[in-house]
PDB file of N, CA and C in Angstrom:
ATOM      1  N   UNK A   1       0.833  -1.190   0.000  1.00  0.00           N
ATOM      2  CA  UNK A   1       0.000   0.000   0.000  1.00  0.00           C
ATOM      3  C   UNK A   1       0.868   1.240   0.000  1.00  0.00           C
ATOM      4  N   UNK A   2       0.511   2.382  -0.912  1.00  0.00           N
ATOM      5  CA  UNK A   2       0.822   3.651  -0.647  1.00  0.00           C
ATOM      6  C   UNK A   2      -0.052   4.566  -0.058  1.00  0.00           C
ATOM      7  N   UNK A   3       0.485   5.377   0.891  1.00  0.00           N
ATOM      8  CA  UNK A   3       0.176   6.040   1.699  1.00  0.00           C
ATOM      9  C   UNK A   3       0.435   7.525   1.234  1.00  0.00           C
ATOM     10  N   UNK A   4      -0.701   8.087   1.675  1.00  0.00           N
ATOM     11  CA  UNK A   4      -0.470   9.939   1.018  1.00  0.00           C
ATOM     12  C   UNK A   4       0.072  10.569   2.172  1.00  0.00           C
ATOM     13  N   UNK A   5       0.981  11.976   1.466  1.00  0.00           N
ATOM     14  CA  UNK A   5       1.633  12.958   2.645  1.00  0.00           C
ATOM     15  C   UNK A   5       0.587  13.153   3.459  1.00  0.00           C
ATOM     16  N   UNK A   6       1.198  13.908   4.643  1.00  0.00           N
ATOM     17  CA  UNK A   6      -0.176  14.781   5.276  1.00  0.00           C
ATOM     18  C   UNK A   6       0.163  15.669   5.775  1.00  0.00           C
ATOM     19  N   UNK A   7      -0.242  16.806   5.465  1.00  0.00           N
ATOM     20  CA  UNK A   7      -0.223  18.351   6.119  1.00  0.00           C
ATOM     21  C   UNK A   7      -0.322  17.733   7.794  1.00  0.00           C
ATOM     22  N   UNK A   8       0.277  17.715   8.613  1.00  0.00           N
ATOM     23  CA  UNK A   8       0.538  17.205   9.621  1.00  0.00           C
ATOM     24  C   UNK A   8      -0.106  18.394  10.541  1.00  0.00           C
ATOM     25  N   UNK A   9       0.303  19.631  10.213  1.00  0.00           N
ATOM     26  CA  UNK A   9      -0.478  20.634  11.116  1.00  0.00           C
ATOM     27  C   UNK A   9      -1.667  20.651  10.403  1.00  0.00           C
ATOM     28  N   UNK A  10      -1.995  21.040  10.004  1.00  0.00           N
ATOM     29  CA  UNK A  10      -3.539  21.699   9.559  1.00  0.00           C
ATOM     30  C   UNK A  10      -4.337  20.478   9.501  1.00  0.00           C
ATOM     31  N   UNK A  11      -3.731  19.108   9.826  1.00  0.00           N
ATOM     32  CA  UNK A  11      -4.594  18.047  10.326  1.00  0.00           C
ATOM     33  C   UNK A  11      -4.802  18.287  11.878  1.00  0.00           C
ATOM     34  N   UNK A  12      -3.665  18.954  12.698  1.00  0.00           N
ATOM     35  CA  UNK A  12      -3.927  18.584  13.939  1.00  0.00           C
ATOM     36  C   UNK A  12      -4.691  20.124  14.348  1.00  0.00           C
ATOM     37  N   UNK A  13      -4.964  21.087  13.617  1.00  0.00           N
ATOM     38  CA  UNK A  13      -5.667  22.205  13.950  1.00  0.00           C
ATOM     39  C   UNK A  13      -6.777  21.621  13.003  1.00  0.00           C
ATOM     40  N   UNK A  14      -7.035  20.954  13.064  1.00  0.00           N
ATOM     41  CA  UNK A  14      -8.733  21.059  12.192  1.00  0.00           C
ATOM     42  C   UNK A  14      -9.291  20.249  13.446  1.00  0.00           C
ATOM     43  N   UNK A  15      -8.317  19.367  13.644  1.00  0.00           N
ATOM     44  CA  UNK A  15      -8.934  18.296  14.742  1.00  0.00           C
ATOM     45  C   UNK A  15      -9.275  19.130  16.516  1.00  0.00           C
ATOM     46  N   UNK A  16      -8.302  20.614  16.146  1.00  0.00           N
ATOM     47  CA  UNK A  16      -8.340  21.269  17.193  1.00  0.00           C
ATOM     48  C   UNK A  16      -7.724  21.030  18.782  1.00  0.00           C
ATOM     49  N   UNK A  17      -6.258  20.436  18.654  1.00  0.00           N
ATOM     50  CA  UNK A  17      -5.606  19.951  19.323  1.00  0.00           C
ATOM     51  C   UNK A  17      -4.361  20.898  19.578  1.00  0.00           C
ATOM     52  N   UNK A  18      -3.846  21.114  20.340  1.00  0.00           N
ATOM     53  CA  UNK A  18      -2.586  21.641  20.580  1.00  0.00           C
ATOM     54  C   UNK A  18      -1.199  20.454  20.582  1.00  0.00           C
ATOM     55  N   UNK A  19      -0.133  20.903  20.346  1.00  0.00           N
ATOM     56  CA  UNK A  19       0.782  20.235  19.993  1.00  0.00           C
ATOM     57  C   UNK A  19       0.940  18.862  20.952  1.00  0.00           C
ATOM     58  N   UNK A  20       1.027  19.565  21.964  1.00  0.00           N
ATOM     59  CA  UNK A  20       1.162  18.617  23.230  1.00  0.00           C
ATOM     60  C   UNK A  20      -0.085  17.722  23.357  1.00  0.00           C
ATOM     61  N   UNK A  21      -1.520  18.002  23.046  1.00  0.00           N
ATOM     62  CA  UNK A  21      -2.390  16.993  22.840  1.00  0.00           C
ATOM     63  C   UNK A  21      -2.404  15.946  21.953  1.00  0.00           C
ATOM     64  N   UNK A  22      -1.913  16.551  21.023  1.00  0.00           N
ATOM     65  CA  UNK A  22      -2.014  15.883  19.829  1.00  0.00           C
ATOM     66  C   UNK A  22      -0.863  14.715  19.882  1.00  0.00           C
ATOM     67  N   UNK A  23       0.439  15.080  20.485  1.00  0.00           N
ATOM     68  CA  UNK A  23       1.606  14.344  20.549  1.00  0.00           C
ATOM     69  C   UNK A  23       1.160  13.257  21.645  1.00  0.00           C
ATOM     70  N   UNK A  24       0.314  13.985  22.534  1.00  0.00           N
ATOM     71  CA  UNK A  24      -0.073  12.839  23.573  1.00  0.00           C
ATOM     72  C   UNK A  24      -0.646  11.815  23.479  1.00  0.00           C
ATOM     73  N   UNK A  25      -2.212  12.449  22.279  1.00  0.00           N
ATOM     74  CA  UNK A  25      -3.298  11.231  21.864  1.00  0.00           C
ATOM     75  C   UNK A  25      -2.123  10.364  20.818  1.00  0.00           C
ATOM     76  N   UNK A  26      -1.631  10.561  20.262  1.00  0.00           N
ATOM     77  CA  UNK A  26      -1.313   9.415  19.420  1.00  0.00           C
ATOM     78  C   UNK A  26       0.219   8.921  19.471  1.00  0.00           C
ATOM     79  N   UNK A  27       0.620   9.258  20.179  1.00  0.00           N
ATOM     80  CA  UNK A  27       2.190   8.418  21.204  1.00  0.00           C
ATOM     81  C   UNK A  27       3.465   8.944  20.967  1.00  0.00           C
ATOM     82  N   UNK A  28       3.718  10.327  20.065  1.00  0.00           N
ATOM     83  CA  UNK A  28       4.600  10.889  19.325  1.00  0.00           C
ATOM     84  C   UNK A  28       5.430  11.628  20.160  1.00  0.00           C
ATOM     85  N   UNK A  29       6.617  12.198  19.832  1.00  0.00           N
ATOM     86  CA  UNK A  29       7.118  12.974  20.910  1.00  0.00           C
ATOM     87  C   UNK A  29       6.685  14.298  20.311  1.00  0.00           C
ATOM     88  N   UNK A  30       6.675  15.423  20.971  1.00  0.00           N
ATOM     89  CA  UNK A  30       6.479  17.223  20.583  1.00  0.00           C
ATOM     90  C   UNK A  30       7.470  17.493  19.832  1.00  0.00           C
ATOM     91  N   UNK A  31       8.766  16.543  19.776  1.00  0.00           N
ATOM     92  CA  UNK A  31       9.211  17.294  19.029  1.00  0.00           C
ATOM     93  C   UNK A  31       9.725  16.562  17.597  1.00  0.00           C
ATOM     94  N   UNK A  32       8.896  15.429  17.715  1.00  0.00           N
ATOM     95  CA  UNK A  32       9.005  14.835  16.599  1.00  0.00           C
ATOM     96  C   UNK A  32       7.172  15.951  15.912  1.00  0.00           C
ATOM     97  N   UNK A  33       6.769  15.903  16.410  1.00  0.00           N
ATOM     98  CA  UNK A  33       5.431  16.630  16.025  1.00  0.00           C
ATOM     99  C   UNK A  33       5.994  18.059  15.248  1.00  0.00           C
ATOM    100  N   UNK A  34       6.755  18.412  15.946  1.00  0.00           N
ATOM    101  CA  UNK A  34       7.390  20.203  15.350  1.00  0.00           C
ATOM    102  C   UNK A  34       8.283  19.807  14.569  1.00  0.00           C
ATOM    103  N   UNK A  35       9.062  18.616  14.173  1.00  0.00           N
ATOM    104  CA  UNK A  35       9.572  18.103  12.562  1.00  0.00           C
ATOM    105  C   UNK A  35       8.460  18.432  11.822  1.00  0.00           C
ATOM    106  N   UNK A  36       7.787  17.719  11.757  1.00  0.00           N
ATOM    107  CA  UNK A  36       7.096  17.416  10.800  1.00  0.00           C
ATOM    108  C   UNK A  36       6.086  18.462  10.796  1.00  0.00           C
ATOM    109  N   UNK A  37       5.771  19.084  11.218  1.00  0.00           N
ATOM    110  CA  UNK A  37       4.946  20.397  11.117  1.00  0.00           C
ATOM    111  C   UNK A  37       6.244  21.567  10.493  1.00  0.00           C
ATOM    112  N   UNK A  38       7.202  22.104  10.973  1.00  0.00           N
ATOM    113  CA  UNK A  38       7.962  22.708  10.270  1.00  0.00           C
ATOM    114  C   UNK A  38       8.375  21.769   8.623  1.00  0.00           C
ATOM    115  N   UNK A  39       8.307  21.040   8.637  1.00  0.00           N
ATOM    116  CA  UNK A  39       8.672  20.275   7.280  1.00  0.00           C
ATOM    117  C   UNK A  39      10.024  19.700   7.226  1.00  0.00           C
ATOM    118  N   UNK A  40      11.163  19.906   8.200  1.00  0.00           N
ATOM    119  CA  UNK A  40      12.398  19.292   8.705  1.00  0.00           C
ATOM    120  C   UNK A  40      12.343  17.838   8.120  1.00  0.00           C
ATOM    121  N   UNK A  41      11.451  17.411   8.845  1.00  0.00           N
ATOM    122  CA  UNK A  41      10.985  15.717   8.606  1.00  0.00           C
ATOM    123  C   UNK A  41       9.631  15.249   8.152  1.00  0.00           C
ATOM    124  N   UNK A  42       9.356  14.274   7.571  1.00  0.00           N
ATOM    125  CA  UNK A  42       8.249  13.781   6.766  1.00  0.00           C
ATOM    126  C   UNK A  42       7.492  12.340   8.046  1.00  0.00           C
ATOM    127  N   UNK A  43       6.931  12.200   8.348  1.00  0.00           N
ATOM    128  CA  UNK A  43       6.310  11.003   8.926  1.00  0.00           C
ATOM    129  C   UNK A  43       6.402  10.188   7.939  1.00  0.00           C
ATOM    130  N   UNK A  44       6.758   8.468   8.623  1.00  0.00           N
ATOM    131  CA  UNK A  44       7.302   7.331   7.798  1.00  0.00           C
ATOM    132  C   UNK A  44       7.061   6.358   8.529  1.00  0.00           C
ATOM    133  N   UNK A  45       6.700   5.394   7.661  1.00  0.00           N
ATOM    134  CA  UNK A  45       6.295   3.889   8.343  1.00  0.00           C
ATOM    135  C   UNK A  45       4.685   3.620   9.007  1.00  0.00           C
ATOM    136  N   UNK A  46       4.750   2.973  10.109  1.00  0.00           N
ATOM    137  CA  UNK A  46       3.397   3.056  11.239  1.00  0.00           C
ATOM    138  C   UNK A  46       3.158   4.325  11.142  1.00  0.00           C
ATOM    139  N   UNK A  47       3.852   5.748  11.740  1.00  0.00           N
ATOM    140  CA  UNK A  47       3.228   7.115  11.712  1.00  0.00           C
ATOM    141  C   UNK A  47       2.534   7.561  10.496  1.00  0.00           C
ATOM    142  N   UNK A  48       2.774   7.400   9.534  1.00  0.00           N
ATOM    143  CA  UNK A  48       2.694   7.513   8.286  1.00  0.00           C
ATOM    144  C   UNK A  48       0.974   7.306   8.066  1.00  0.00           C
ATOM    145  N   UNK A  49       0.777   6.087   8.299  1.00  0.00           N
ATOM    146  CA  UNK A  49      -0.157   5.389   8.269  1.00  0.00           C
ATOM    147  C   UNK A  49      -1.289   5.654   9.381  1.00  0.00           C
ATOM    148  N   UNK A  50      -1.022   5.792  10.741  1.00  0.00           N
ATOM    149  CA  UNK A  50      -1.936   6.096  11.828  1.00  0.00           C
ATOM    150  C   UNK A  50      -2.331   7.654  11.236  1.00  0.00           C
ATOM    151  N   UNK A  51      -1.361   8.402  10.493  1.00  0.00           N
ATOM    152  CA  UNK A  51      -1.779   9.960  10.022  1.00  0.00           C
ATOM    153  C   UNK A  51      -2.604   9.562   9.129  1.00  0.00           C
ATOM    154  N   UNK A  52      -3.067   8.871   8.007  1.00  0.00           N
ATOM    155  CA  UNK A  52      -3.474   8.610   6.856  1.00  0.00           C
ATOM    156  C   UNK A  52      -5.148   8.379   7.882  1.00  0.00           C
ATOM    157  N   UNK A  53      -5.126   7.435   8.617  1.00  0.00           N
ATOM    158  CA  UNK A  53      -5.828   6.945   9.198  1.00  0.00           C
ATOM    159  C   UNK A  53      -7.030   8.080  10.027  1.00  0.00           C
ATOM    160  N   UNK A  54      -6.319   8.508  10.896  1.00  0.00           N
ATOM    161  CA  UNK A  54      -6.770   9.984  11.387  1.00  0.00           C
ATOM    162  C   UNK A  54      -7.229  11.120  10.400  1.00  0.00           C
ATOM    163  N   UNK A  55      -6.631  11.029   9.328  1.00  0.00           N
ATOM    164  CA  UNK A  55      -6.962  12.326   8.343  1.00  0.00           C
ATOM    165  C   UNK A  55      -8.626  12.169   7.851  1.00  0.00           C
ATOM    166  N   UNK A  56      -8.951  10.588   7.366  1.00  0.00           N
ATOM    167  CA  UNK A  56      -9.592   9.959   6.821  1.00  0.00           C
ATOM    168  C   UNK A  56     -10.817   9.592   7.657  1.00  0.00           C
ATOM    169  N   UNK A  57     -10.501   9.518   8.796  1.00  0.00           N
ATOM    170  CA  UNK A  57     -11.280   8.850   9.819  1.00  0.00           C
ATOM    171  C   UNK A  57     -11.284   9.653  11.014  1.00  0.00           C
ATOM    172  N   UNK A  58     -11.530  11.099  11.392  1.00  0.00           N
ATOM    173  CA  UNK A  58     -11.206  11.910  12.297  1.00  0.00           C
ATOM    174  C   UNK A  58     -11.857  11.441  13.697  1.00  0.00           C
ATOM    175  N   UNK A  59     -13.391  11.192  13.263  1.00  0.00           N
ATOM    176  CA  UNK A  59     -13.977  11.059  14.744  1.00  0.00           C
ATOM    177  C   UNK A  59     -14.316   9.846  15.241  1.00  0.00           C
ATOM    178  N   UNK A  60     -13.594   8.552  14.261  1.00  0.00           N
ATOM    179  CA  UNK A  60     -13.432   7.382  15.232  1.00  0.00           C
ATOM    180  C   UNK A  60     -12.301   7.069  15.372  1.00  0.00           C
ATOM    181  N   UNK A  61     -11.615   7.706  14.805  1.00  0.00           N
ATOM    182  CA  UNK A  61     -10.258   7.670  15.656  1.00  0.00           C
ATOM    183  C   UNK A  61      -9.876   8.271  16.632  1.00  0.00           C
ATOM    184  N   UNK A  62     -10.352   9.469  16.983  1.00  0.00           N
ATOM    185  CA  UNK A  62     -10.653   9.868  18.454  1.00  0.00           C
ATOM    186  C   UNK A  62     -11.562   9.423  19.251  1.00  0.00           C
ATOM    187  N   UNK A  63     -12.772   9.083  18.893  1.00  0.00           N
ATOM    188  CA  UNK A  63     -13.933   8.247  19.461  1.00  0.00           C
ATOM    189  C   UNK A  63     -12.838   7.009  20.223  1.00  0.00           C
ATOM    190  N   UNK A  64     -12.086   6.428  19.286  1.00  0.00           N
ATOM    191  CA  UNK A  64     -11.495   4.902  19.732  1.00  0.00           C
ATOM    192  C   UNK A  64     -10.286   5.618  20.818  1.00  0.00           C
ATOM    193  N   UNK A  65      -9.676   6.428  20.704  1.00  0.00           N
ATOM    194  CA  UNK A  65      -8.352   6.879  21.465  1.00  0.00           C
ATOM    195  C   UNK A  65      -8.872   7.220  22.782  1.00  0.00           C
ATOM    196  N   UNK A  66     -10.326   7.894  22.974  1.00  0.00           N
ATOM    197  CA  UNK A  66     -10.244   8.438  24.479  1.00  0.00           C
ATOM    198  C   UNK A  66     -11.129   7.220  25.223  1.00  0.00           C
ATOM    199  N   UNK A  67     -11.347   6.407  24.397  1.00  0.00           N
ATOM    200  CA  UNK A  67     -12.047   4.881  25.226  1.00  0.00           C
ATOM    201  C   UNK A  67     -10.786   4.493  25.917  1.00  0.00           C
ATOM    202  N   UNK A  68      -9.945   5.073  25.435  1.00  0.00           N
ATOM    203  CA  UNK A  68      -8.111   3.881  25.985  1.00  0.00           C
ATOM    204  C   UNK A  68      -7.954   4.933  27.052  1.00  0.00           C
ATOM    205  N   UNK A  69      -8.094   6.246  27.663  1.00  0.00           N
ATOM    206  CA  UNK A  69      -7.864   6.770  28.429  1.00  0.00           C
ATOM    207  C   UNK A  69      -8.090   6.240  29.728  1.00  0.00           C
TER     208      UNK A  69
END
């Protein structure tokens, strides 16, 4: 499977999350989050894919994330 880029911020401001939320709900570090929002670094592999996932699927993928809380 290929997987599409993802505007990594303007996914996590649509979803309306702050950096630190956002790094929290889905297991990332902040400052792997501010790579890839500055454009430094590209998300790759599993991340890649959980982003694809989230982009596509916004509110059961949060629906499913705060059941794990």
């Amino acid at each position: 499977h290929e997987f599409n880029a993802i505007d990594v911020k303007n996914l996590r401001t649509k979803i309306g999350m702050s950096q630190n939320e956002f790094a929290s709900a889905f297991g990332i570090s902040v400052a792997t989050l501010r790579h890839w929002e500055r454009g430094d670094r590209t998300p790759q592999g599993p991340a890649l894919v959980l982003l694809n996932v989230v982009a596509k699927e916004q509110q059961a993928a949060l629906k499913r994330l705060s059941k794990q809380v």
